[in-house]
C-alpha atoms as a PDB file:
ATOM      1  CA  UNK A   1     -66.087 -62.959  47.276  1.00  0.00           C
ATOM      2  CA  UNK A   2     -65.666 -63.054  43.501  1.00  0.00           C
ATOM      3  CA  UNK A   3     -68.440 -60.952  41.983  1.00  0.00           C
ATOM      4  CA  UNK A   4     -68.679 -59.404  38.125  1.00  0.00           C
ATOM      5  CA  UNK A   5     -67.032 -55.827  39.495  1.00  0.00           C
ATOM      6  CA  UNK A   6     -64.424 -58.469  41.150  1.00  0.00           C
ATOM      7  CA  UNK A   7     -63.951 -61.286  39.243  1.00  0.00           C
ATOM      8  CA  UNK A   8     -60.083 -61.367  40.085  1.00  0.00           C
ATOM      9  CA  UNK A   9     -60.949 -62.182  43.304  1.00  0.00           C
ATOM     10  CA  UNK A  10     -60.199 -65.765  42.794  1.00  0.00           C
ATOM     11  CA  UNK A  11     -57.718 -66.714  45.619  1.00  0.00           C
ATOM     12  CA  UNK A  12     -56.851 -70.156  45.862  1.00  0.00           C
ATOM     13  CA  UNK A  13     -53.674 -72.326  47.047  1.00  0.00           C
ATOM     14  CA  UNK A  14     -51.448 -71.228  44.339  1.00  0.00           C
ATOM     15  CA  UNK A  15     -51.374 -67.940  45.593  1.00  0.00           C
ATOM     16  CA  UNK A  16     -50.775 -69.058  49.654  1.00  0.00           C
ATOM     17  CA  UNK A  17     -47.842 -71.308  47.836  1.00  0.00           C
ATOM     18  CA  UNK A  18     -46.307 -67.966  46.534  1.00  0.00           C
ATOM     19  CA  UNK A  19     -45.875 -66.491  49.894  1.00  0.00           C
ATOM     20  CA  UNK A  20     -44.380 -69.990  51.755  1.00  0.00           C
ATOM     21  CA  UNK A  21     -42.007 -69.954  49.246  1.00  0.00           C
ATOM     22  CA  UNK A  22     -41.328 -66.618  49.108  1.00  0.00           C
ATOM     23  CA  UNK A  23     -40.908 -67.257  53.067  1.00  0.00           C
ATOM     24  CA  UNK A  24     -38.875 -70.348  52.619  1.00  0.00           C
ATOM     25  CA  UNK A  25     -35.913 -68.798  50.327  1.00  0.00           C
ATOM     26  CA  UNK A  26     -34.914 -66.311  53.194  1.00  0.00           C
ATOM     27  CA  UNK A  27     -31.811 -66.848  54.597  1.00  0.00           C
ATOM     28  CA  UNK A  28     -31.873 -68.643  57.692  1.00  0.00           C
ATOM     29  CA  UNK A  29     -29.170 -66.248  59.403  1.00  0.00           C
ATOM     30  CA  UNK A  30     -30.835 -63.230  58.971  1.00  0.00           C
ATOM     31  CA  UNK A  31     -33.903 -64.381  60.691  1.00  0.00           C
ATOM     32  CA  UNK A  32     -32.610 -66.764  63.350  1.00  0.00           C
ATOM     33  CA  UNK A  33     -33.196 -64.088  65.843  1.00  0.00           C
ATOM     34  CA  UNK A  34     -34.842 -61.811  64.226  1.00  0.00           C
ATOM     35  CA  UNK A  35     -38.694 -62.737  64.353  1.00  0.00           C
ATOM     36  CA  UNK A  36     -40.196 -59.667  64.256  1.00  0.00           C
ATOM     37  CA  UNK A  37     -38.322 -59.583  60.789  1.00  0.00           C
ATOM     38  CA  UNK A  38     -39.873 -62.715  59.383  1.00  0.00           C
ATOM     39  CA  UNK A  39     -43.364 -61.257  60.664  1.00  0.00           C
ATOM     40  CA  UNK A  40     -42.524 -57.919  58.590  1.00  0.00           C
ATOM     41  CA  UNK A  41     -41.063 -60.216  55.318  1.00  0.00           C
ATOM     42  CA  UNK A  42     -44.277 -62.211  55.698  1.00  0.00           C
ATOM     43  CA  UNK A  43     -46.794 -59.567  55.791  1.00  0.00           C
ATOM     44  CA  UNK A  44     -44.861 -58.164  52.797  1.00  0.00           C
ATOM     45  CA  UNK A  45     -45.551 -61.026  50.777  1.00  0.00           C
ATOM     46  CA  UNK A  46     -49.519 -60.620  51.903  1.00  0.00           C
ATOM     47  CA  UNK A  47     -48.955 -57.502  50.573  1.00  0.00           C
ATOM     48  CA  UNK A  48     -47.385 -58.616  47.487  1.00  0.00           C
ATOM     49  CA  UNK A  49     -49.703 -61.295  46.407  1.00  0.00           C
ATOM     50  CA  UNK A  50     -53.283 -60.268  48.051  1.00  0.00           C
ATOM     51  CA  UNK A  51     -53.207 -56.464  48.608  1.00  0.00           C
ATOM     52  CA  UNK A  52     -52.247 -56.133  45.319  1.00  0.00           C
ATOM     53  CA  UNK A  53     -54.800 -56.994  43.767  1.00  0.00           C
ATOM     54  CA  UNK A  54     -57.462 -55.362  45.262  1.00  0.00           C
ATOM     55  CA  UNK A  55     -59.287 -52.667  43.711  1.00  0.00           C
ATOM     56  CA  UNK A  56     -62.218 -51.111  45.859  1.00  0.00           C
ATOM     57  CA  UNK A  57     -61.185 -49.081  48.763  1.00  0.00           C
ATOM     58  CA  UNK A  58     -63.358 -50.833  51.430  1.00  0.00           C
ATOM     59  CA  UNK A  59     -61.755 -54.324  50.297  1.00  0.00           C
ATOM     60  CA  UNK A  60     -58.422 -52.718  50.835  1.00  0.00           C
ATOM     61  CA  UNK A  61     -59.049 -50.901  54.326  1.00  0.00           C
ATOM     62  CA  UNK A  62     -60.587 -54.102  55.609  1.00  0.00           C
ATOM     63  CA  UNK A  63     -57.179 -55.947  53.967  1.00  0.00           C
ATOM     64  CA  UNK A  64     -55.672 -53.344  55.845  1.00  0.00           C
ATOM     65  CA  UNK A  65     -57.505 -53.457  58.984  1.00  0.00           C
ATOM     66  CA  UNK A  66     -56.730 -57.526  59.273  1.00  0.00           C
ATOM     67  CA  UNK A  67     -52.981 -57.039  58.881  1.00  0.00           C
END
C-alpha cells in the first residue's frame, strides 16, 4: 500500500499492460514448446516492472517470496 515512505507504490493497469505486451512481442517459435521459458520471460517482466521499484527490504523479500 502507498504510504508517504512509499508513495511510488502506485500500481495500476498501465503497469500489468507493460508486461502482456512485453509477453505478447515474443516470438511464437521460441516458446511453442518451451513453457517453462514463457514462465521464466514472464516472471522477468514482474521483475522488470514491479520488483523494480521497490525500495524496503521486507517489500522486496515478500516480492520475492510470491514469485
Amino acid at each position: 500500500m502507498p504510504t508517504a515512505k512509499k508513495f511510488h507504490y502506485q500500481f495500476n493497469l498501465r503497469d500489468f499492460s507493460k508486461i502482456i505486451q512485453n509477453l505478447m512481442l515474443a516470438q511464437p517459435q521460441l516458446y511453442k514448446t518451451n513453457p517453462l521459458g514463457i514462465a521464466r520471460m514472464w516472471a522477468h517482466e514482474c521483475h522488470r516492472v514491479w520488483r523494480d521499484r521497490l525500495i524496503m527490504d521486507a517489500d522486496i523479500e515478500l516480492y520475492n517470496t510470491f514469485m
